[in-house]
PDB file of N, CA and C in Angstrom:
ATOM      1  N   UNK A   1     -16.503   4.001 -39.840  1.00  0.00           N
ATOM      2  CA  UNK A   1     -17.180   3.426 -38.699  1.00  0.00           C
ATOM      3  C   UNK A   1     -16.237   3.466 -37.497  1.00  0.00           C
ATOM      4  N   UNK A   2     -16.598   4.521 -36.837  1.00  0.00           N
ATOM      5  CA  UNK A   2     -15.594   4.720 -35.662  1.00  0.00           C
ATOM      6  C   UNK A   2     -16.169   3.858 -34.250  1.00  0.00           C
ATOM      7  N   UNK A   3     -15.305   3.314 -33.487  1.00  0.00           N
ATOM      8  CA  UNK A   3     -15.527   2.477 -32.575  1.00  0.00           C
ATOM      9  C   UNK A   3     -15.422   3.505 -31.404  1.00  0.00           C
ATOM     10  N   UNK A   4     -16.231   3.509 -30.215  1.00  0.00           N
ATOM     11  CA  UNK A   4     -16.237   3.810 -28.728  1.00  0.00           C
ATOM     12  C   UNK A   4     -15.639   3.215 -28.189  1.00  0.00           C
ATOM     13  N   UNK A   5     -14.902   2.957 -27.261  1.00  0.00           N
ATOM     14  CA  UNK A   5     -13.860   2.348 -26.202  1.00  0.00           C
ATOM     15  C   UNK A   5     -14.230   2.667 -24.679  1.00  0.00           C
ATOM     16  N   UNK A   6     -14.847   2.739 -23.807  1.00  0.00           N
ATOM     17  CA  UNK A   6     -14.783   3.454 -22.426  1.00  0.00           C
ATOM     18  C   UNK A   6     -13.897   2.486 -21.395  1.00  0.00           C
ATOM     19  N   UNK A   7     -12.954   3.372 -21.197  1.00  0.00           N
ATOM     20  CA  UNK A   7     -12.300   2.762 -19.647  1.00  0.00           C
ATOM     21  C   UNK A   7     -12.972   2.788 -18.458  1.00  0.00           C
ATOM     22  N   UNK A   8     -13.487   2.306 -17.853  1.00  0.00           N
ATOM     23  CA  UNK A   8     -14.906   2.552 -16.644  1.00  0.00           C
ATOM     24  C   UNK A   8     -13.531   3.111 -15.702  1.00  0.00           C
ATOM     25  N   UNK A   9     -14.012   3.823 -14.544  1.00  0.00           N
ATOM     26  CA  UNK A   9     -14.090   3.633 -13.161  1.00  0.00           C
ATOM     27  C   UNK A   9     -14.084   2.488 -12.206  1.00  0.00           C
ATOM     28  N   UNK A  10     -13.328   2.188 -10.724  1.00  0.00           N
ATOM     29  CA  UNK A  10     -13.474   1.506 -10.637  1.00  0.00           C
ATOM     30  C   UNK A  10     -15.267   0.812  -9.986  1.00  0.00           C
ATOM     31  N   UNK A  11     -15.490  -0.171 -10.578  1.00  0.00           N
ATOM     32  CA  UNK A  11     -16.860  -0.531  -9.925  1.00  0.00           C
ATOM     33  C   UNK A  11     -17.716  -0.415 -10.974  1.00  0.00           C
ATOM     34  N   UNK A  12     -17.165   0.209 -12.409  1.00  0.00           N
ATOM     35  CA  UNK A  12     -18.456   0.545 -13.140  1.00  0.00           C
ATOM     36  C   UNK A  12     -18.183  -0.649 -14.117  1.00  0.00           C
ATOM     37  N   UNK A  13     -19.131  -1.201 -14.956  1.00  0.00           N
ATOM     38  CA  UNK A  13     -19.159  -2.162 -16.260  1.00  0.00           C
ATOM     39  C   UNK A  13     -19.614  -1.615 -17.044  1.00  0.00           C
ATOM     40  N   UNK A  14     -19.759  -2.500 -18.202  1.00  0.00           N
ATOM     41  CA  UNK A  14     -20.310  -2.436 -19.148  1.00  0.00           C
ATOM     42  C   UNK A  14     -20.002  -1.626 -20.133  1.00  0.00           C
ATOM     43  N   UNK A  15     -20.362  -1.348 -21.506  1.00  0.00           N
ATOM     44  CA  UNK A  15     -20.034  -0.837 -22.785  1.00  0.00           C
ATOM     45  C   UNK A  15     -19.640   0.710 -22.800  1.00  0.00           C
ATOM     46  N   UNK A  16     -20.878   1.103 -21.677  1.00  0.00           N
ATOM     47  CA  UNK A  16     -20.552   2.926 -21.575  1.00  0.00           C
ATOM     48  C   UNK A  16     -20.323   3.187 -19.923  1.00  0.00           C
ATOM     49  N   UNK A  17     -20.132   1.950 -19.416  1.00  0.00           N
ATOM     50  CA  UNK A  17     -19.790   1.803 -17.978  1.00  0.00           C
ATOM     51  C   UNK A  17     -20.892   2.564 -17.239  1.00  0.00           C
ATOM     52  N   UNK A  18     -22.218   1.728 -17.774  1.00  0.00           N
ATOM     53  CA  UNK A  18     -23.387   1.809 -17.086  1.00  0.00           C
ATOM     54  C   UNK A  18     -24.047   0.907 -16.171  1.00  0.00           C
ATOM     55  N   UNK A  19     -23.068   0.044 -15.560  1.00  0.00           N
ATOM     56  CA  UNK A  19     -23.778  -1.171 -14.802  1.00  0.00           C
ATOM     57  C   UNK A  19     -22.139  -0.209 -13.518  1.00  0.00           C
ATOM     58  N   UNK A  20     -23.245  -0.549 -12.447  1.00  0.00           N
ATOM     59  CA  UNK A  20     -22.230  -0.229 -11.138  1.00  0.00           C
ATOM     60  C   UNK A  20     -22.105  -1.920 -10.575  1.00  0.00           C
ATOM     61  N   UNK A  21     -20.783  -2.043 -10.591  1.00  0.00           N
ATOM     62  CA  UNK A  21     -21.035  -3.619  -9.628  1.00  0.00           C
ATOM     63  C   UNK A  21     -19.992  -3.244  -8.516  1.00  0.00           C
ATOM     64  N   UNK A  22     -20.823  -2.878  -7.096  1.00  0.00           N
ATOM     65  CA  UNK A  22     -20.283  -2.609  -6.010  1.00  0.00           C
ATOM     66  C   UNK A  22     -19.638  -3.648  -5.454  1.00  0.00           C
ATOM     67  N   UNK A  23     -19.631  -5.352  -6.004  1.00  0.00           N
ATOM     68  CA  UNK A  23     -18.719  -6.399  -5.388  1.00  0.00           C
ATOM     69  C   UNK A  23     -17.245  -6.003  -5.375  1.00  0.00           C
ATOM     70  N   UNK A  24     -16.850  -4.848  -6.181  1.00  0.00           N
ATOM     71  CA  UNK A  24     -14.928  -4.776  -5.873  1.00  0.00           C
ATOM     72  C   UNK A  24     -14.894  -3.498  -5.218  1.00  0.00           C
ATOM     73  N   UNK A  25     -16.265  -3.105  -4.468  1.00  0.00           N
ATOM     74  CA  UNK A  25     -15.679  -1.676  -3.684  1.00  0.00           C
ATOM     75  C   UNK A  25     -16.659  -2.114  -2.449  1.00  0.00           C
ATOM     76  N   UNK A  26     -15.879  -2.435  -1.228  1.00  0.00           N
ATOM     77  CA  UNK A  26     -14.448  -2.207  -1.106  1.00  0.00           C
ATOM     78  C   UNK A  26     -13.815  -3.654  -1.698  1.00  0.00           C
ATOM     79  N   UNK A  27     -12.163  -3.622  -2.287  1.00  0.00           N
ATOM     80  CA  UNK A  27     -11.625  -4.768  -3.016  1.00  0.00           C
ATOM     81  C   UNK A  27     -11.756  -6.011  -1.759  1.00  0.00           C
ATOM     82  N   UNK A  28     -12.233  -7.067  -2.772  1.00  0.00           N
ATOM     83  CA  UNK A  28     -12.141  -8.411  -1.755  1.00  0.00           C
ATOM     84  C   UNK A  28     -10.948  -9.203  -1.967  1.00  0.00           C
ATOM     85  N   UNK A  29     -10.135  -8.562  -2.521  1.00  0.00           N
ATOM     86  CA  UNK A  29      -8.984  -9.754  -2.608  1.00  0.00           C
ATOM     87  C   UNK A  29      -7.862  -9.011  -2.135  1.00  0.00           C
ATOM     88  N   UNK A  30      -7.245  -9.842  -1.264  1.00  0.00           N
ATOM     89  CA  UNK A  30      -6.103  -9.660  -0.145  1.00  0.00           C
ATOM     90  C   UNK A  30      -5.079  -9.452  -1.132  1.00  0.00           C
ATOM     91  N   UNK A  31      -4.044  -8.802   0.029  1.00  0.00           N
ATOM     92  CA  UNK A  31      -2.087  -8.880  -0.895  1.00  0.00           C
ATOM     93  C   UNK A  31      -2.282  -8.039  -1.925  1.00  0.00           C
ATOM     94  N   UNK A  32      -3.174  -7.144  -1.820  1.00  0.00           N
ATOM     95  CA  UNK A  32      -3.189  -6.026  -3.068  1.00  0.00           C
ATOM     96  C   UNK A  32      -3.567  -6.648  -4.544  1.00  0.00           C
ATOM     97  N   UNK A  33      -4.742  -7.766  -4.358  1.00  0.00           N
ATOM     98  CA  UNK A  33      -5.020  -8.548  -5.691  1.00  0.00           C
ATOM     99  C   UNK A  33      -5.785  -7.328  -6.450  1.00  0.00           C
ATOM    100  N   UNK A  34      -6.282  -7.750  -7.392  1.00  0.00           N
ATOM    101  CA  UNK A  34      -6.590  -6.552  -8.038  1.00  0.00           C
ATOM    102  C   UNK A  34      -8.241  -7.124  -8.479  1.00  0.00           C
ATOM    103  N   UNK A  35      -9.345  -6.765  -8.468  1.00  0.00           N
ATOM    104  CA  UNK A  35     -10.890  -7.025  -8.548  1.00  0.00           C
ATOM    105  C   UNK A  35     -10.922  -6.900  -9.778  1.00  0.00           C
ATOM    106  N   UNK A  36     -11.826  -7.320 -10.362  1.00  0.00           N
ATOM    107  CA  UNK A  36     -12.227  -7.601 -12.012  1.00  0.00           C
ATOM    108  C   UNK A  36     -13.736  -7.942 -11.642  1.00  0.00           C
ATOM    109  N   UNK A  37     -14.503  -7.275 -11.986  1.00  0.00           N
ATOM    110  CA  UNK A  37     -16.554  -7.015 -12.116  1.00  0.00           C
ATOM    111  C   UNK A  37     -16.136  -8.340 -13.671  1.00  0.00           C
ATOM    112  N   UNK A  38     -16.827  -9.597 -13.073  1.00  0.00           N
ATOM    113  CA  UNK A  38     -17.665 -10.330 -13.969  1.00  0.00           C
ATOM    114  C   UNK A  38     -18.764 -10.467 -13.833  1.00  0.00           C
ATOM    115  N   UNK A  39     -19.514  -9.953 -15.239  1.00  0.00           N
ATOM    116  CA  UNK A  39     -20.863 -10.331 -15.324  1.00  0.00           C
ATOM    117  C   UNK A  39     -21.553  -9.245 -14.284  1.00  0.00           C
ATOM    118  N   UNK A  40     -22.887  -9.149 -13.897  1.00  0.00           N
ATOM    119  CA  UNK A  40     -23.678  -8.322 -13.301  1.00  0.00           C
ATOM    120  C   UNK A  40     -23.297  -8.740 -11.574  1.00  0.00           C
ATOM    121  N   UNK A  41     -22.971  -9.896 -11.073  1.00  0.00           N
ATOM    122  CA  UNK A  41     -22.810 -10.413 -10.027  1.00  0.00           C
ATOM    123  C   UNK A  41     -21.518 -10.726  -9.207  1.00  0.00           C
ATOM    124  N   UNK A  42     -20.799 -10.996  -9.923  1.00  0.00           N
ATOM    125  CA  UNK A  42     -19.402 -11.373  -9.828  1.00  0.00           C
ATOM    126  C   UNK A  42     -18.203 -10.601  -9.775  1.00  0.00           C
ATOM    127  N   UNK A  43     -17.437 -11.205  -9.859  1.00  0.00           N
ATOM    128  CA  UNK A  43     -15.968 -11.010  -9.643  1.00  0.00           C
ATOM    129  C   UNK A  43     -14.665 -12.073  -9.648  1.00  0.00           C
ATOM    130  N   UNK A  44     -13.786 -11.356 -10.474  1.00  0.00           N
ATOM    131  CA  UNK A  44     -12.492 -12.351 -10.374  1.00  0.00           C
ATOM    132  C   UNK A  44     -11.611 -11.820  -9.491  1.00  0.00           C
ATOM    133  N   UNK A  45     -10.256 -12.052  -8.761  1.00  0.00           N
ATOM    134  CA  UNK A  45      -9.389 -11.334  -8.342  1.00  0.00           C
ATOM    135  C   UNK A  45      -8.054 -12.100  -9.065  1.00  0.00           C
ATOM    136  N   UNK A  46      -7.600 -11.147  -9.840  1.00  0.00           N
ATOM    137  CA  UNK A  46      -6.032 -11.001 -10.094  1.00  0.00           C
ATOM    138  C   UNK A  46      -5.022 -10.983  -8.613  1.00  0.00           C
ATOM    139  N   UNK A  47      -3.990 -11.878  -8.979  1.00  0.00           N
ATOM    140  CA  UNK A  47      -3.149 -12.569  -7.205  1.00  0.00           C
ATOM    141  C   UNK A  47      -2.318 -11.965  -7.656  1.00  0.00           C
ATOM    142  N   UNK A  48      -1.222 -10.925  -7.014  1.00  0.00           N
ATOM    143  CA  UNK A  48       0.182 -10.974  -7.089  1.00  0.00           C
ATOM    144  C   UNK A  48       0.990 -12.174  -7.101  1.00  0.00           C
ATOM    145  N   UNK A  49       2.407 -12.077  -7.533  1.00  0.00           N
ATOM    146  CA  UNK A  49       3.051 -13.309  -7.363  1.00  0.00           C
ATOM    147  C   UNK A  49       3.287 -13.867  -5.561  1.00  0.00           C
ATOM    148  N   UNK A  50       2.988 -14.721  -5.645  1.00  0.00           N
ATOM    149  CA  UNK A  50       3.032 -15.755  -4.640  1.00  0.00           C
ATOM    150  C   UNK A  50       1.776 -15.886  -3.722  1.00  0.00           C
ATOM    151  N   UNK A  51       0.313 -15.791  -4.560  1.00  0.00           N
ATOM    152  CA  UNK A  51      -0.735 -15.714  -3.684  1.00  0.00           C
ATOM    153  C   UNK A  51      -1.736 -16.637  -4.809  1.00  0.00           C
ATOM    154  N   UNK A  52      -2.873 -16.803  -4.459  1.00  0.00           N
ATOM    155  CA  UNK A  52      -3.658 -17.394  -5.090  1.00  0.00           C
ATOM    156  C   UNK A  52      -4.955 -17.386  -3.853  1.00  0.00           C
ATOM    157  N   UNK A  53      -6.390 -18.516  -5.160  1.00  0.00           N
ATOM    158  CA  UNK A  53      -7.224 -18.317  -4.681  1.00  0.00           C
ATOM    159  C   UNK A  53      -8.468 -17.484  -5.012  1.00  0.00           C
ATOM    160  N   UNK A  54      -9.505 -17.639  -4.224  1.00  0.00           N
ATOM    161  CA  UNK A  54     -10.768 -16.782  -5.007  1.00  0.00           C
ATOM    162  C   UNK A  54     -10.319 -15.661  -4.173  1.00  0.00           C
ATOM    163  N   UNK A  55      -9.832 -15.286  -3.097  1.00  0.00           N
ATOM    164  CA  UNK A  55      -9.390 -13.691  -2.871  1.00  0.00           C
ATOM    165  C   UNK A  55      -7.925 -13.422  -2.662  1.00  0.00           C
ATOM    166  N   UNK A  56      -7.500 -14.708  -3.045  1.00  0.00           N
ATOM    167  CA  UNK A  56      -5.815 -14.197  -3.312  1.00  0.00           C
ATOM    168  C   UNK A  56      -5.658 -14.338  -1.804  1.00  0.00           C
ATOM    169  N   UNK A  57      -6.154 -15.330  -1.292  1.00  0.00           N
ATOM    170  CA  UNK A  57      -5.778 -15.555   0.410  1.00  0.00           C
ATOM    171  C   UNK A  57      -5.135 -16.788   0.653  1.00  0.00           C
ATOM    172  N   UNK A  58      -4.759 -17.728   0.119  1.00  0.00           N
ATOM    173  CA  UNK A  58      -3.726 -18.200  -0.014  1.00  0.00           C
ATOM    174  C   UNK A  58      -2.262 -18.322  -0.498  1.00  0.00           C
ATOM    175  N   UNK A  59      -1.528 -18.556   0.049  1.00  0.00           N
ATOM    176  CA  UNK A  59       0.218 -18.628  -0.054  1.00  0.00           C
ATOM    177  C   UNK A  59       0.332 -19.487  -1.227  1.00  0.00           C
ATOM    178  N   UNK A  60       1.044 -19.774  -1.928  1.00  0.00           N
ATOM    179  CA  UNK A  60       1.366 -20.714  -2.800  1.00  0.00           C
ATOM    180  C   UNK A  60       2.881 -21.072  -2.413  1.00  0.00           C
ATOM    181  N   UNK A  61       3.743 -20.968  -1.363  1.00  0.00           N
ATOM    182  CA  UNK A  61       4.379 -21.108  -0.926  1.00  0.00           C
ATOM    183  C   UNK A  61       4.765 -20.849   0.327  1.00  0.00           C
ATOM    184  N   UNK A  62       4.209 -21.474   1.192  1.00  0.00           N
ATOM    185  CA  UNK A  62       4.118 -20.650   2.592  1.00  0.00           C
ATOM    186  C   UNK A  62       5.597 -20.619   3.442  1.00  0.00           C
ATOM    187  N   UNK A  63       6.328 -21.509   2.563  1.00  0.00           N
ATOM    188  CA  UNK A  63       8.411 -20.992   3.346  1.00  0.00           C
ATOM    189  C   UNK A  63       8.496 -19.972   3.395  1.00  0.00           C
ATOM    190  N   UNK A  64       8.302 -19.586   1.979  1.00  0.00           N
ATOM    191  CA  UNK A  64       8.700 -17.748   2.380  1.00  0.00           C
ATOM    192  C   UNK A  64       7.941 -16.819   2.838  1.00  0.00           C
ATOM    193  N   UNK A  65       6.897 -17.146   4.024  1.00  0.00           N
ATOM    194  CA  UNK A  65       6.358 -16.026   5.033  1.00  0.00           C
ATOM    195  C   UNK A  65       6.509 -17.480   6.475  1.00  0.00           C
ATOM    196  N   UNK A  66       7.815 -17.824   6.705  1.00  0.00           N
ATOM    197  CA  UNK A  66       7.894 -18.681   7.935  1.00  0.00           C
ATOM    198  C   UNK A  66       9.135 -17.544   8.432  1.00  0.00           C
ATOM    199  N   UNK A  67       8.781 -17.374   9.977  1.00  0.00           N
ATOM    200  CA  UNK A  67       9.919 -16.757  10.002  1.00  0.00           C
ATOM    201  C   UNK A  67      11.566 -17.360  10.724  1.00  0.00           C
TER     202      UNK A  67
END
């Protein structure tokens, strides 16, 4: 019983990456966060270090961007 695996594209879901979810094109999360398609509607964004937030648009330390 051999298993299928598909790595989608970005924007595509699902099992054979047959659902298009155009919410991460173009990406909504700032600082180079990275988009994640939840569900048919949604989206998560992955924050680099020192960002946060639903688009990674907040500082989690705002000293180090004072100049």
């Amino acid at each position: 019983n051999d298993t299928l695996i598909c790595l989608c594209p970005a924007g595509y879901t699902g099992s054979r990456c047959e659902a298009y979810n155009s919410l991460c094109v173009p990406n909504p999360c700032q600082f180079n966060g990275t988009c994640i398609p939840s569900g048919t509607t949604g989206y998560i964004c992955i924050c680099p270090p020192s960002f946060t937030g639903p688009q990674c648009n907040l500082v989690t330390n705002p000293c180090l961007y004072l100049p």
